[in-house]
N, C-alpha and C. Protein backbone atom coordinates (compact mmCIF):
# COMPACT_ATOMS: atom_id res chain seq x y z
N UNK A 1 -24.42 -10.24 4.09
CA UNK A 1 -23.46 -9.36 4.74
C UNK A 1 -22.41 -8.95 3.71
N UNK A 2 -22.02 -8.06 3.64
CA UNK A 2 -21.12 -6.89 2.94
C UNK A 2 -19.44 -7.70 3.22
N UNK A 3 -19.19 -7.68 2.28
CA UNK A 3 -17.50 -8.13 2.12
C UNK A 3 -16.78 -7.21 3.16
N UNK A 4 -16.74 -5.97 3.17
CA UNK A 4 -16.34 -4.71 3.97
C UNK A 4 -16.60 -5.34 5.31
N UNK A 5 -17.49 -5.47 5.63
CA UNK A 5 -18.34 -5.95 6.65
C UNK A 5 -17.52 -7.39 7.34
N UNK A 6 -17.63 -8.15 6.94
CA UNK A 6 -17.11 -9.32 7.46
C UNK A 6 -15.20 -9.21 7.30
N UNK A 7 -14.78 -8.75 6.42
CA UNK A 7 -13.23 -8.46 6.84
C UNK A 7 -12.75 -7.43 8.25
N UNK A 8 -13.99 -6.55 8.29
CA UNK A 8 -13.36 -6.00 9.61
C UNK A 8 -13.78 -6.47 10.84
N UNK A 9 -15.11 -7.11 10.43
CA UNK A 9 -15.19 -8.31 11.93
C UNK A 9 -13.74 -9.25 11.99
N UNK A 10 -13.06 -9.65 10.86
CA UNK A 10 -11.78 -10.59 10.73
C UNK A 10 -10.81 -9.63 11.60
N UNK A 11 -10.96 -8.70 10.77
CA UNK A 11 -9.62 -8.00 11.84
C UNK A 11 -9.71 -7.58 13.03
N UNK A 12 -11.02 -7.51 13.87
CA UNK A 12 -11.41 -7.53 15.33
C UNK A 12 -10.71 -8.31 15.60
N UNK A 13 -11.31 -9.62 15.32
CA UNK A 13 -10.91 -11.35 15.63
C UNK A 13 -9.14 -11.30 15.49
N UNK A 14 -8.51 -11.07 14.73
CA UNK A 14 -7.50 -11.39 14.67
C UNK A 14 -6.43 -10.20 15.09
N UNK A 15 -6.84 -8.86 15.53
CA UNK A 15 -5.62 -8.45 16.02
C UNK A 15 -5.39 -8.67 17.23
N UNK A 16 -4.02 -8.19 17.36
CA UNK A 16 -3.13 -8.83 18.19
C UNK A 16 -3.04 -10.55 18.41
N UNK A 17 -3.71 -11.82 17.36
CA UNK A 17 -4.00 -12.86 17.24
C UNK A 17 -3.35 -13.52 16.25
N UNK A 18 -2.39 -13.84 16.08
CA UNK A 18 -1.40 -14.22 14.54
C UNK A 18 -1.66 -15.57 14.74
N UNK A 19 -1.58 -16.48 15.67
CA UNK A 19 -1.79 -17.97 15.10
C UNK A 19 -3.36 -18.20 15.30
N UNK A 20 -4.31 -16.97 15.85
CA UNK A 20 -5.90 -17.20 15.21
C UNK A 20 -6.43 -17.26 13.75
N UNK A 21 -4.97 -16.26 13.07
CA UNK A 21 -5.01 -15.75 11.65
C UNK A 21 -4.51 -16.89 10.90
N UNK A 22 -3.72 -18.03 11.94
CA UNK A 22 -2.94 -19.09 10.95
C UNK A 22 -4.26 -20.19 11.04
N UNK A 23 -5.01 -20.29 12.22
CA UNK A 23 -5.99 -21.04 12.48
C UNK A 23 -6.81 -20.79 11.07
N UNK A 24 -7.43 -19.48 11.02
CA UNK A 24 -8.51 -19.16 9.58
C UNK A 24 -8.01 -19.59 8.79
N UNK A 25 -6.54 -19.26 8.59
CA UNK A 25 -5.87 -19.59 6.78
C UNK A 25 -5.88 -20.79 7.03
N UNK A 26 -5.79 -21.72 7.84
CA UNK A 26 -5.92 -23.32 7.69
C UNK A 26 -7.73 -23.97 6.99
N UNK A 27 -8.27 -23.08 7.40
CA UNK A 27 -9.62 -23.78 7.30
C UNK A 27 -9.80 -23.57 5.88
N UNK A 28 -10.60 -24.82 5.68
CA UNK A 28 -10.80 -25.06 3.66
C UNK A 28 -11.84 -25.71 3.76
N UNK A 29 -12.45 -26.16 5.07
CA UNK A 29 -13.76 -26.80 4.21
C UNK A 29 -13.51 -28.60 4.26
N UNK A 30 -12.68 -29.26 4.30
CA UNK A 30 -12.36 -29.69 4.16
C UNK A 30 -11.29 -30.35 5.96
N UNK A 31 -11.35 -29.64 6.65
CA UNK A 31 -10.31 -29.75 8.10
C UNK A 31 -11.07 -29.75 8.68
N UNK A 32 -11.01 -30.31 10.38
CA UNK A 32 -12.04 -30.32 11.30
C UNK A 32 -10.61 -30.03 12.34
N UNK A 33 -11.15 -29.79 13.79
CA UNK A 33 -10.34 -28.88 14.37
C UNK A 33 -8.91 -29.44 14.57
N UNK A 34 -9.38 -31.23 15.13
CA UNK A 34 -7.91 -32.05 15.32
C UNK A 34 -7.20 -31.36 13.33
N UNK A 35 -7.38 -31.55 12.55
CA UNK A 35 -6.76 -31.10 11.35
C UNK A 35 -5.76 -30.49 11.57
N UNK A 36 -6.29 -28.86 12.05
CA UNK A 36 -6.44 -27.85 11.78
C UNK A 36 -4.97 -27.93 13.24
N UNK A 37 -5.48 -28.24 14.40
CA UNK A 37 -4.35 -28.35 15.69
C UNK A 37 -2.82 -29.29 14.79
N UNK A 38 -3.02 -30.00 14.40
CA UNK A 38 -1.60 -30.65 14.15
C UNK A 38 -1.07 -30.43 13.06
N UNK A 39 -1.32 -29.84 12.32
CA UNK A 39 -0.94 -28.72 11.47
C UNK A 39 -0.39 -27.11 11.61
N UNK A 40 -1.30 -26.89 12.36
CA UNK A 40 -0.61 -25.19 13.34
C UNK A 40 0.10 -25.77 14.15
N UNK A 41 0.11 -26.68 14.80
CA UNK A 41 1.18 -27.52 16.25
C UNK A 41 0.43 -26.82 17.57
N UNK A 42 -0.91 -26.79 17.02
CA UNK A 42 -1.05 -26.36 18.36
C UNK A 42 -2.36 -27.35 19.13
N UNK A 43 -2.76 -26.95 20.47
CA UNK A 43 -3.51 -27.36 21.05
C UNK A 43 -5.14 -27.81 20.78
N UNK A 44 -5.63 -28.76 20.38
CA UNK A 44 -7.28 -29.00 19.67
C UNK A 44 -7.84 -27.88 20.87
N UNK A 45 -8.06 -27.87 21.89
CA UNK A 45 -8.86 -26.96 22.86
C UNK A 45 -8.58 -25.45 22.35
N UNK A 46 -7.84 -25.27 21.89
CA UNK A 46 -7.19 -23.97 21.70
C UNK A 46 -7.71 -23.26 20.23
N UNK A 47 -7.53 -24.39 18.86
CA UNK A 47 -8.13 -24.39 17.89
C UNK A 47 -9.41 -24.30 18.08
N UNK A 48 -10.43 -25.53 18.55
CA UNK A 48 -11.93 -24.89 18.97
C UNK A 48 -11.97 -23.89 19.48
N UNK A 49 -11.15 -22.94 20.27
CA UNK A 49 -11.68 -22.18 20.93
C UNK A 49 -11.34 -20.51 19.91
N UNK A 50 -10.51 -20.77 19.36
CA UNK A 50 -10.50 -19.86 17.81
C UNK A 50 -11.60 -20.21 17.03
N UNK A 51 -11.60 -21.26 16.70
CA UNK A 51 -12.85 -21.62 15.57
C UNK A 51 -14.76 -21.05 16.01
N UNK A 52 -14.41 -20.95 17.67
CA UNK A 52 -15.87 -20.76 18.52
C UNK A 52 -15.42 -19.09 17.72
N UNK A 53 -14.86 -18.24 18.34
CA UNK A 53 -14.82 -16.93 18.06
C UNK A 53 -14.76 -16.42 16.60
N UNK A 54 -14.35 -17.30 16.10
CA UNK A 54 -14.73 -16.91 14.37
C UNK A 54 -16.01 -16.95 13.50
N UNK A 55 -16.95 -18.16 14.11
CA UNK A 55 -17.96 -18.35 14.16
C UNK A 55 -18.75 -17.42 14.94
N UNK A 56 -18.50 -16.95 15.65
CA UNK A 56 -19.72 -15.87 16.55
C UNK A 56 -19.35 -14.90 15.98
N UNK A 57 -18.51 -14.55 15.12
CA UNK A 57 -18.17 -13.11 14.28
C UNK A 57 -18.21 -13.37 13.26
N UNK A 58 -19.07 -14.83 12.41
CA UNK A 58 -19.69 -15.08 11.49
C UNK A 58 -18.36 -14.96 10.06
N UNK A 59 -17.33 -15.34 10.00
CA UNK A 59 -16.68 -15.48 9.26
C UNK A 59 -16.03 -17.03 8.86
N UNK A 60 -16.22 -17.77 9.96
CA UNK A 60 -16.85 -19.43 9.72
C UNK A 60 -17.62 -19.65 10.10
N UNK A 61 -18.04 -21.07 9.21
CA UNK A 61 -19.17 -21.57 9.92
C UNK A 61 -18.85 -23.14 9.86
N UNK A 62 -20.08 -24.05 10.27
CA UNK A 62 -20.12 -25.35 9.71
C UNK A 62 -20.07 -25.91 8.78
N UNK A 63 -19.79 -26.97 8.03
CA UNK A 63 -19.86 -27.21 6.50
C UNK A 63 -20.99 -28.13 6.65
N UNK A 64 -21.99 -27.68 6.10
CA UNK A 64 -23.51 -28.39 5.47
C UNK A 64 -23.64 -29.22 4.63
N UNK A 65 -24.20 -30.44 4.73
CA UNK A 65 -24.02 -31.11 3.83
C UNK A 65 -25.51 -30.63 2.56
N UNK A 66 -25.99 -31.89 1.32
CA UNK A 66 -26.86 -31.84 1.24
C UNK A 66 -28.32 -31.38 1.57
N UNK A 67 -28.19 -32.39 2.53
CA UNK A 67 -28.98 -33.13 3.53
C UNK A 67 -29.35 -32.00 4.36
N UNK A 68 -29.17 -31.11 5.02
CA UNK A 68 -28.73 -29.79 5.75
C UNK A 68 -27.92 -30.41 7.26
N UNK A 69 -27.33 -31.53 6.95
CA UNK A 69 -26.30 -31.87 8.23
C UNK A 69 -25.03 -31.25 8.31
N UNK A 70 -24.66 -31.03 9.42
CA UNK A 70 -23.18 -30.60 10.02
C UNK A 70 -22.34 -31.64 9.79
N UNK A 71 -21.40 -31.70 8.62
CA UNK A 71 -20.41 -32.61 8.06
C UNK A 71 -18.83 -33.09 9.15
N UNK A 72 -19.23 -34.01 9.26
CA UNK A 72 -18.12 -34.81 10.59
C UNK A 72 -16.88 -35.36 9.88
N UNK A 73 -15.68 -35.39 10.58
CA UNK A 73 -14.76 -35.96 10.42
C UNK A 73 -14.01 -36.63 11.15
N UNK A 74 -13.77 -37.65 11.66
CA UNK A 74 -13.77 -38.51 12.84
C UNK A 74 -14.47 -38.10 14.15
N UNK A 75 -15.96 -37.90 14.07
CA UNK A 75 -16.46 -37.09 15.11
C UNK A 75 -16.38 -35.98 15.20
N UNK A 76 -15.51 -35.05 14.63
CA UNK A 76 -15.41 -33.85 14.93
C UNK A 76 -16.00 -33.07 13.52
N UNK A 77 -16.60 -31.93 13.74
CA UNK A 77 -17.06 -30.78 12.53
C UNK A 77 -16.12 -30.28 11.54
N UNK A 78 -16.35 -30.36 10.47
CA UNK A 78 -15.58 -29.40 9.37
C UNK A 78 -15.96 -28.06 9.37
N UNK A 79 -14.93 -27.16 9.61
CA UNK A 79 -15.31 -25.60 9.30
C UNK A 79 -14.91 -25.38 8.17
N UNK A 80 -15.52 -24.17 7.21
CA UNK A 80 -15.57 -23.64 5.65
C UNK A 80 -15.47 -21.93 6.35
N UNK A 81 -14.90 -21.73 5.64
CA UNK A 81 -14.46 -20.16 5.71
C UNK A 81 -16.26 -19.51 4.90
N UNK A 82 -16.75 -18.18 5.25
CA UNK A 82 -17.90 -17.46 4.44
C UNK A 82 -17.18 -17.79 3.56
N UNK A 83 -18.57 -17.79 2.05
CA UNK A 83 -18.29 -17.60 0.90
C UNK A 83 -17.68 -16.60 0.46
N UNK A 84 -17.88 -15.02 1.09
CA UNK A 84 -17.31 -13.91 0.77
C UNK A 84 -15.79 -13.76 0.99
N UNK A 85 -15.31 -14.36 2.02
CA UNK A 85 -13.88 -14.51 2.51
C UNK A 85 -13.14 -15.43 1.62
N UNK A 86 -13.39 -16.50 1.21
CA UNK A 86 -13.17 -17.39 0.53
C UNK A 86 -11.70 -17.60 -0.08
N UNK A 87 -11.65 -16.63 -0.93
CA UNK A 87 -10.58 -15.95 -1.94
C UNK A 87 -9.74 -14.25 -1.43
N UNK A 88 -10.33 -14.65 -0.08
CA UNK A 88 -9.64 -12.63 0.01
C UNK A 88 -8.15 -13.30 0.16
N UNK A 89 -7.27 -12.59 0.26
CA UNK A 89 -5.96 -12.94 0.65
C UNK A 89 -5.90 -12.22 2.02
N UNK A 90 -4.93 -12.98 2.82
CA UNK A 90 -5.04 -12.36 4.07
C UNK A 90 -4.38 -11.16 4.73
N UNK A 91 -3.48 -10.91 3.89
CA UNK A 91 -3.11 -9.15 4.14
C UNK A 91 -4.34 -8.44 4.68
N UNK A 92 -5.80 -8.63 3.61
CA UNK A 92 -7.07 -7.85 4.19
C UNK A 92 -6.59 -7.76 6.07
N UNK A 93 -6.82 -9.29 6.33
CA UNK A 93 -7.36 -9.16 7.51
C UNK A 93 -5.94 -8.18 8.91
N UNK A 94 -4.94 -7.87 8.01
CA UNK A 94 -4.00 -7.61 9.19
C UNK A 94 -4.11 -6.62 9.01
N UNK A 95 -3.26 -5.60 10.11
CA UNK A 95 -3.65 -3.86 10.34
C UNK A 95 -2.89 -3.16 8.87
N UNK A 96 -3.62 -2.51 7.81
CA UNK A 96 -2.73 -2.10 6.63
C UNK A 96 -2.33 -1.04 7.05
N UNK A 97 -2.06 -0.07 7.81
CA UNK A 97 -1.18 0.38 8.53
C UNK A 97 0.08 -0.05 8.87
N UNK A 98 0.54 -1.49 9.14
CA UNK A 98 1.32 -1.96 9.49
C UNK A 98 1.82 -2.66 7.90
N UNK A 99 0.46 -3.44 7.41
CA UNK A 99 1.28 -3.35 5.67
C UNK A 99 2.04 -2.83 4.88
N UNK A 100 1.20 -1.61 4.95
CA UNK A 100 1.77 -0.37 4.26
C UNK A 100 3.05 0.30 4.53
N UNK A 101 3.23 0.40 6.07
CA UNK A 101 4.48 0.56 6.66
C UNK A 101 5.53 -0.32 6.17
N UNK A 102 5.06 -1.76 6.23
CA UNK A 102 6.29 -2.83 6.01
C UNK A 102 6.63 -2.28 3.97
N UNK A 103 5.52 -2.38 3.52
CA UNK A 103 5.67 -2.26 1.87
C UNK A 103 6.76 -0.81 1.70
N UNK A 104 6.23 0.10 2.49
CA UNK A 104 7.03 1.42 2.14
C UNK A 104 8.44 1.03 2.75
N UNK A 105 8.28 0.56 3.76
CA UNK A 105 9.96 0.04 4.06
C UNK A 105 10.77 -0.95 2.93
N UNK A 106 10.35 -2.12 2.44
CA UNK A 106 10.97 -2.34 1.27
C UNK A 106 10.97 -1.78 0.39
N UNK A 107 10.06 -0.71 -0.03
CA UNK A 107 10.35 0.17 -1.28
C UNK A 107 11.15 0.78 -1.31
N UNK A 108 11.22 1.50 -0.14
CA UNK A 108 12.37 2.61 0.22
C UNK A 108 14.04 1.96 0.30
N UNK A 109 14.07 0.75 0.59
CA UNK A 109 15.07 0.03 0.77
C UNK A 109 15.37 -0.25 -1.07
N UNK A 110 14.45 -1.04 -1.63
CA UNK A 110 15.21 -0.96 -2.86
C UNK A 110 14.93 0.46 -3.45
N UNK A 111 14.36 1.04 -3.18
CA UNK A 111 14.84 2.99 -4.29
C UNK A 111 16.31 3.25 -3.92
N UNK A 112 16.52 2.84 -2.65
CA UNK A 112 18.16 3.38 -2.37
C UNK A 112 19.29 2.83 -2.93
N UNK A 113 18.75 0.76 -3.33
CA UNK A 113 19.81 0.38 -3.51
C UNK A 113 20.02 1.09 -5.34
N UNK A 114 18.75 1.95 -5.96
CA UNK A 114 18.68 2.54 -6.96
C UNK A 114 19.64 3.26 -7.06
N UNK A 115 18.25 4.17 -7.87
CA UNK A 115 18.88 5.77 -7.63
C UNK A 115 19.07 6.52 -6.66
N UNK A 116 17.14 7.09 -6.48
CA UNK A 116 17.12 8.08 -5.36
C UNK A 116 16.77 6.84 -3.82
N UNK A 117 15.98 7.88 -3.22
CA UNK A 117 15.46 7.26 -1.85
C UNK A 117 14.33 7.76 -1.54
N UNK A 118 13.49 8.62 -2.45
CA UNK A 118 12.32 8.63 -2.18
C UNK A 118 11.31 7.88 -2.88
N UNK A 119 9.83 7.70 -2.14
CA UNK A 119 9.21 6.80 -2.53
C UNK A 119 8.57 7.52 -3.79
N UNK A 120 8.24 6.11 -4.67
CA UNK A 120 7.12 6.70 -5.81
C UNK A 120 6.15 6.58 -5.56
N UNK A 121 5.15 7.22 -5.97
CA UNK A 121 3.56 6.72 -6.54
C UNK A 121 3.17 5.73 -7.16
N UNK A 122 1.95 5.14 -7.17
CA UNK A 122 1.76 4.35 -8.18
C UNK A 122 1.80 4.25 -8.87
N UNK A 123 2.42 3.34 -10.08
CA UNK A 123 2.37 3.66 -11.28
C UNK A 123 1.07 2.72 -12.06
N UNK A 124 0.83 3.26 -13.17
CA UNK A 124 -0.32 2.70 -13.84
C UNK A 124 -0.01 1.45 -14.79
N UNK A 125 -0.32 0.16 -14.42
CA UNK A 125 0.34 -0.70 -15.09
C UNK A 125 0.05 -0.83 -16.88
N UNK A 126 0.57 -1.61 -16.96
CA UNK A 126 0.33 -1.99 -18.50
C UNK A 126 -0.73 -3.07 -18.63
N UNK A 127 -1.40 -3.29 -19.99
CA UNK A 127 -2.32 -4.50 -19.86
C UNK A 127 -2.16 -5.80 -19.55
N UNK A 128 -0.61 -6.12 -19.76
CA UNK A 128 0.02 -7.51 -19.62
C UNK A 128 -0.16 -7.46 -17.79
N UNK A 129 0.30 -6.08 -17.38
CA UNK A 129 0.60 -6.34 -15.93
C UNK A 129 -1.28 -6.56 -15.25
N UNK A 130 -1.87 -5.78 -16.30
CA UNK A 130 -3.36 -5.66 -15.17
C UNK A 130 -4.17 -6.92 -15.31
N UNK A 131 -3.70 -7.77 -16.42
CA UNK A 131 -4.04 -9.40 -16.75
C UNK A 131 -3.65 -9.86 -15.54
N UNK A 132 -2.04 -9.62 -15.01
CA UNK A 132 -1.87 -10.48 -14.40
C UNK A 132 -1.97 -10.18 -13.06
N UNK A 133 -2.55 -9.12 -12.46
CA UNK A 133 -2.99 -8.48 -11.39
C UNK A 133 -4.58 -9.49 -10.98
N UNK A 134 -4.96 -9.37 -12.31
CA UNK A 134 -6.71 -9.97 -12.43
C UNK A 134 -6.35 -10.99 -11.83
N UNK A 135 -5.19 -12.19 -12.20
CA UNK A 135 -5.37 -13.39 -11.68
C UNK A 135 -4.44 -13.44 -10.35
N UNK A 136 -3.92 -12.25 -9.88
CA UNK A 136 -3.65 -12.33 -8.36
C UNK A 136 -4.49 -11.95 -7.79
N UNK A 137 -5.29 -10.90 -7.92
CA UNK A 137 -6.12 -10.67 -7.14
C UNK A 137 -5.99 -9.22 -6.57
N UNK A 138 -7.32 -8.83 -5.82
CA UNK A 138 -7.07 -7.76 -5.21
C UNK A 138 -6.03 -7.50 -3.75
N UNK A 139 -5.50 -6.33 -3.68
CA UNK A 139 -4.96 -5.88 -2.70
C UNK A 139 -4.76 -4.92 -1.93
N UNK A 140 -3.50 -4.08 -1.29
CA UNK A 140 -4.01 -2.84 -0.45
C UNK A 140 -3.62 -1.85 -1.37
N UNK A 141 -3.25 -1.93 -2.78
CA UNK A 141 -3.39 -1.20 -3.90
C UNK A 141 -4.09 -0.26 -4.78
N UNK A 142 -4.56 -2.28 -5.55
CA UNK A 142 -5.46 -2.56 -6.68
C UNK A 142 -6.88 -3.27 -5.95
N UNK A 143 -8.12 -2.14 -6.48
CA UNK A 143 -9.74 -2.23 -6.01
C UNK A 143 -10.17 -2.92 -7.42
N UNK A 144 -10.28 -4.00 -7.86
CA UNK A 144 -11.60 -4.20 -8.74
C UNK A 144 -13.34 -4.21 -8.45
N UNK A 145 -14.25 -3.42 -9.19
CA UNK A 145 -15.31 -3.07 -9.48
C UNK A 145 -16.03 -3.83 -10.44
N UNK A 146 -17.31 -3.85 -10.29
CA UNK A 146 -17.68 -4.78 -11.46
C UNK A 146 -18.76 -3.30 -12.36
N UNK A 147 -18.58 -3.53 -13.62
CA UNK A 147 -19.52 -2.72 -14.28
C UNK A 147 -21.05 -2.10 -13.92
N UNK A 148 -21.08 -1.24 -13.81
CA UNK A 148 -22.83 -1.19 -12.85
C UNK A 148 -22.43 -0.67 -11.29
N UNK A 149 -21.56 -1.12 -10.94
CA UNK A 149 -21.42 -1.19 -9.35
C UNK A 149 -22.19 0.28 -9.35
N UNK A 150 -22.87 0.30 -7.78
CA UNK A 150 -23.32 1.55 -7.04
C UNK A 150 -21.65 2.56 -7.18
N UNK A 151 -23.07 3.67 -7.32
CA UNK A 151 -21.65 5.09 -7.19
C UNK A 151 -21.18 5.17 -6.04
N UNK A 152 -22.23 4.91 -4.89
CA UNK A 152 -21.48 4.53 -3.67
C UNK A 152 -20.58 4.06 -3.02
N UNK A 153 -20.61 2.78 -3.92
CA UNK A 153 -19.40 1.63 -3.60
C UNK A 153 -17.72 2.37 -4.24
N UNK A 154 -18.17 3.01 -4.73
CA UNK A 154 -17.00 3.55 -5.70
C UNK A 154 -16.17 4.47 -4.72
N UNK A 155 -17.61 5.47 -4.40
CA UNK A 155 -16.69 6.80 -3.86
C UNK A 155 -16.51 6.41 -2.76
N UNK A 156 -16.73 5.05 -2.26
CA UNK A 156 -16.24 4.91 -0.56
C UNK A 156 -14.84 4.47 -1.11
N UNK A 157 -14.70 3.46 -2.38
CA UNK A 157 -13.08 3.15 -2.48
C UNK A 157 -12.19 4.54 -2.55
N UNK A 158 -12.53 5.44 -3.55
CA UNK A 158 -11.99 6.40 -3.89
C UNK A 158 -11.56 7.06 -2.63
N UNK A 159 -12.91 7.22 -1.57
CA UNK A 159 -12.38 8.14 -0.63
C UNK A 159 -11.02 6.99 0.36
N UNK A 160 -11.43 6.12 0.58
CA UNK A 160 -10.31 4.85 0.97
C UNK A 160 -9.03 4.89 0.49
N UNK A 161 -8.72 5.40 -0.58
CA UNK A 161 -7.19 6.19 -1.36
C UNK A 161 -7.28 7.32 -1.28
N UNK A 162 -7.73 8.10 -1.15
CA UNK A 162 -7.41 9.52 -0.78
C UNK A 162 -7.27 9.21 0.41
N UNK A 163 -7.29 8.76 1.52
CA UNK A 163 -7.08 9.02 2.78
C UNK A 163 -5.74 8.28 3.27
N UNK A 164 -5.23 7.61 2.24
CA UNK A 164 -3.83 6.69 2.46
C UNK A 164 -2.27 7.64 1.31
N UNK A 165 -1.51 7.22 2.01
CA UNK A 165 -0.23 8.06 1.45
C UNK A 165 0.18 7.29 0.02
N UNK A 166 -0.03 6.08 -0.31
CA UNK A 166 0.58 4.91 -1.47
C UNK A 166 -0.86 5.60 -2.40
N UNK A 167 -2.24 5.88 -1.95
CA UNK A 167 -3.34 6.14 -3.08
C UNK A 167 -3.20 4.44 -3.33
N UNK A 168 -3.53 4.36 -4.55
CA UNK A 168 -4.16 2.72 -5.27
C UNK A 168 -5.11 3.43 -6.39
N UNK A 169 -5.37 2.12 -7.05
CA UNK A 169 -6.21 2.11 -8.70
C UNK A 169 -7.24 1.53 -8.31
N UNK A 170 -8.64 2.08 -9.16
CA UNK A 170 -9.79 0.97 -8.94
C UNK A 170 -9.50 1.03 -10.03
N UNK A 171 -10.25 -1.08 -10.96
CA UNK A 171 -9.91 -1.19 -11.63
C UNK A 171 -11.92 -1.37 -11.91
N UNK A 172 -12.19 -0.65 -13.27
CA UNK A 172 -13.58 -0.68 -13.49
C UNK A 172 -14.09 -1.28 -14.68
N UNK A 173 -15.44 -2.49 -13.97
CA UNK A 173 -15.02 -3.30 -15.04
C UNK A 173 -14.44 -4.93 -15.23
N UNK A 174 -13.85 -5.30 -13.83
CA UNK A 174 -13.22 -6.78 -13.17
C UNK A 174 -13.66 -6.64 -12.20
N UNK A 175 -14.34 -8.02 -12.14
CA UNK A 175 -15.34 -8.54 -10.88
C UNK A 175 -14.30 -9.04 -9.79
N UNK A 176 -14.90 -9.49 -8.76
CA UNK A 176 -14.11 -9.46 -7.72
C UNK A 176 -13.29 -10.49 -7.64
N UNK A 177 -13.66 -11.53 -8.25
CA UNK A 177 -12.50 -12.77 -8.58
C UNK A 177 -11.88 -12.90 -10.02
N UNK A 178 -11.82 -11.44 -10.18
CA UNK A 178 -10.25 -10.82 -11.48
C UNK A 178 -10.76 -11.27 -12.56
N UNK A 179 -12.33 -11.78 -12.90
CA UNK A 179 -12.14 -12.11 -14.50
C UNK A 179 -13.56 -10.29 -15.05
N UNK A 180 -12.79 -10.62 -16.06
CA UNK A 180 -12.43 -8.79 -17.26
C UNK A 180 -13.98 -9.18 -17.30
N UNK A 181 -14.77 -8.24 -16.82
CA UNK A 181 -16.43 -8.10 -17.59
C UNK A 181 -16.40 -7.14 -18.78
N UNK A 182 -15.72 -5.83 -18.46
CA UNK A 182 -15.91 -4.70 -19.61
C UNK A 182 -16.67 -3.57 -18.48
N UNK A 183 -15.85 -2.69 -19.48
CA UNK A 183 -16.75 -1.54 -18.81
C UNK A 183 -18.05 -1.26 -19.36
N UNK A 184 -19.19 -0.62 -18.70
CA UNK A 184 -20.28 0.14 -19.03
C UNK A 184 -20.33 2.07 -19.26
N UNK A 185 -19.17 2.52 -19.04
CA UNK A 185 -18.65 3.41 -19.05
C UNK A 185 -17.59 3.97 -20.12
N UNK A 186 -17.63 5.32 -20.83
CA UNK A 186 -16.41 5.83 -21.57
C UNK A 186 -15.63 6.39 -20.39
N UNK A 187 -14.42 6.37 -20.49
CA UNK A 187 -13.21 7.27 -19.98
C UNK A 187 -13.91 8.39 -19.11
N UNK A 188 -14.33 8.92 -20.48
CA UNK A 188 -15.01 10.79 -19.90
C UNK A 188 -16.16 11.15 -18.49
N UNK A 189 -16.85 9.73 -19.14
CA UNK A 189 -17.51 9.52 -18.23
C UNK A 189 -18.06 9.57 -16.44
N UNK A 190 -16.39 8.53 -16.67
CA UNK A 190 -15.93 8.23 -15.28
C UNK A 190 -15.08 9.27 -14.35
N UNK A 191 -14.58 10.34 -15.76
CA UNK A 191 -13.88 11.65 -15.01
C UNK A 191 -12.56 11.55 -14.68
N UNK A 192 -11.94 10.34 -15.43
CA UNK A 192 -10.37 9.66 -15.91
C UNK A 192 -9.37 10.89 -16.61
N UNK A 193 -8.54 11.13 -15.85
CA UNK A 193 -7.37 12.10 -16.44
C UNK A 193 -6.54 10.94 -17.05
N UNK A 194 -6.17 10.50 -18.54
CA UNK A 194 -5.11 9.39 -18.58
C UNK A 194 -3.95 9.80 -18.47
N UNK A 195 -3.39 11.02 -18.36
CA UNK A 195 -2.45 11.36 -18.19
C UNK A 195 -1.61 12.36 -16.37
N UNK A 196 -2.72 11.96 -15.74
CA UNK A 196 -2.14 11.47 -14.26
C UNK A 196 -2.25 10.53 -13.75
């Protein structure tokens, strides 16, 4: 299943659902539901019953052992987040509509305490900054691509910033967990203006 794919089953699952969303960010693989309840402060019946709906929308599952057993923890199951979800950060899963709104509201708030009060564009970072982008990770920004990727995959990001007011960078070339492959591509290639 498609990364695309299983984040917007997440955001089915979780809108209008904020402590279902605190339920997921709890799970590591490692928690079983009592864990997972006295930690959120909330109800074990309540946690299983998030953990049931996350699982039928296939974004947890059981943790497997070896053996192919369902791994227990005082009687009760450990849930593991998909492998694909793993590392997303969870902004993915909330409405970026409502992100984006909140981000343009602090932007706009510090441009004023600036100069002006209108918003900027993106700006194109520097290499120090896109190092350290690699090891945050992606966001409702910055797209990393891995070298090769389908043209497909591309022009669905591309069209995914054209259709938003902030735009964003794909970065081509960094795999999806931020480490630098290289491009397979010149500049010209790719149809790169460096100077917009």
């Amino acid at each position: 299943m498609e990364i695309q794919e299983l984040i917007t089953r997440g955001r089915l699952v979780f809108e209008g659902a904020p402590k279902r969303l605190k339920v997921f960010e709890l799970v590591n693989g490692r928690r079983n539901a009592n864990d997972i309840a006295i930690i959120a402060k909330r109800r074990v019946s309540s946690v299983l019953d998030n953990l049931r709906k996350m699982k039928d929308m296939g974004i947890v599952r059981h943790r497997i052992d070896n053996e192919g057993v369902v791994v227990k923890k005082e009687g009760s199951a450990v849930f593991e987040k998909e492998p694909a979800l793993r590392h997303i950060p969870m902004t993915y899963f909330t409405d970026p509509i409502k992100t984006k709104k909140k981000f343009i509201t602090q932007e706009r708030k510090r441009r004023k305490k600036s100069k002006g009060g209108e918003l900027l564009a993106v700006t194109i970072p520097t290499y120090v900054q896109i190092l350290d982008l690699c090891h945050k990770g992606e966001d409702q920004i910055y797209e990393f691509k891995r070298a090769g990727v389908e043209t497909k995959k591309l022009t669905k990001e591309i069209g995914a910033f054209a259709n938003t007011r902030m735009g964003g960078i794909i970065f081509y070339g960094i795999e999806d967990d931020g480490t630098v492959s290289g491009s397979d591509k010149r500049r010209q290639e790719l149809g790169v203006c460096p100077s917009n």
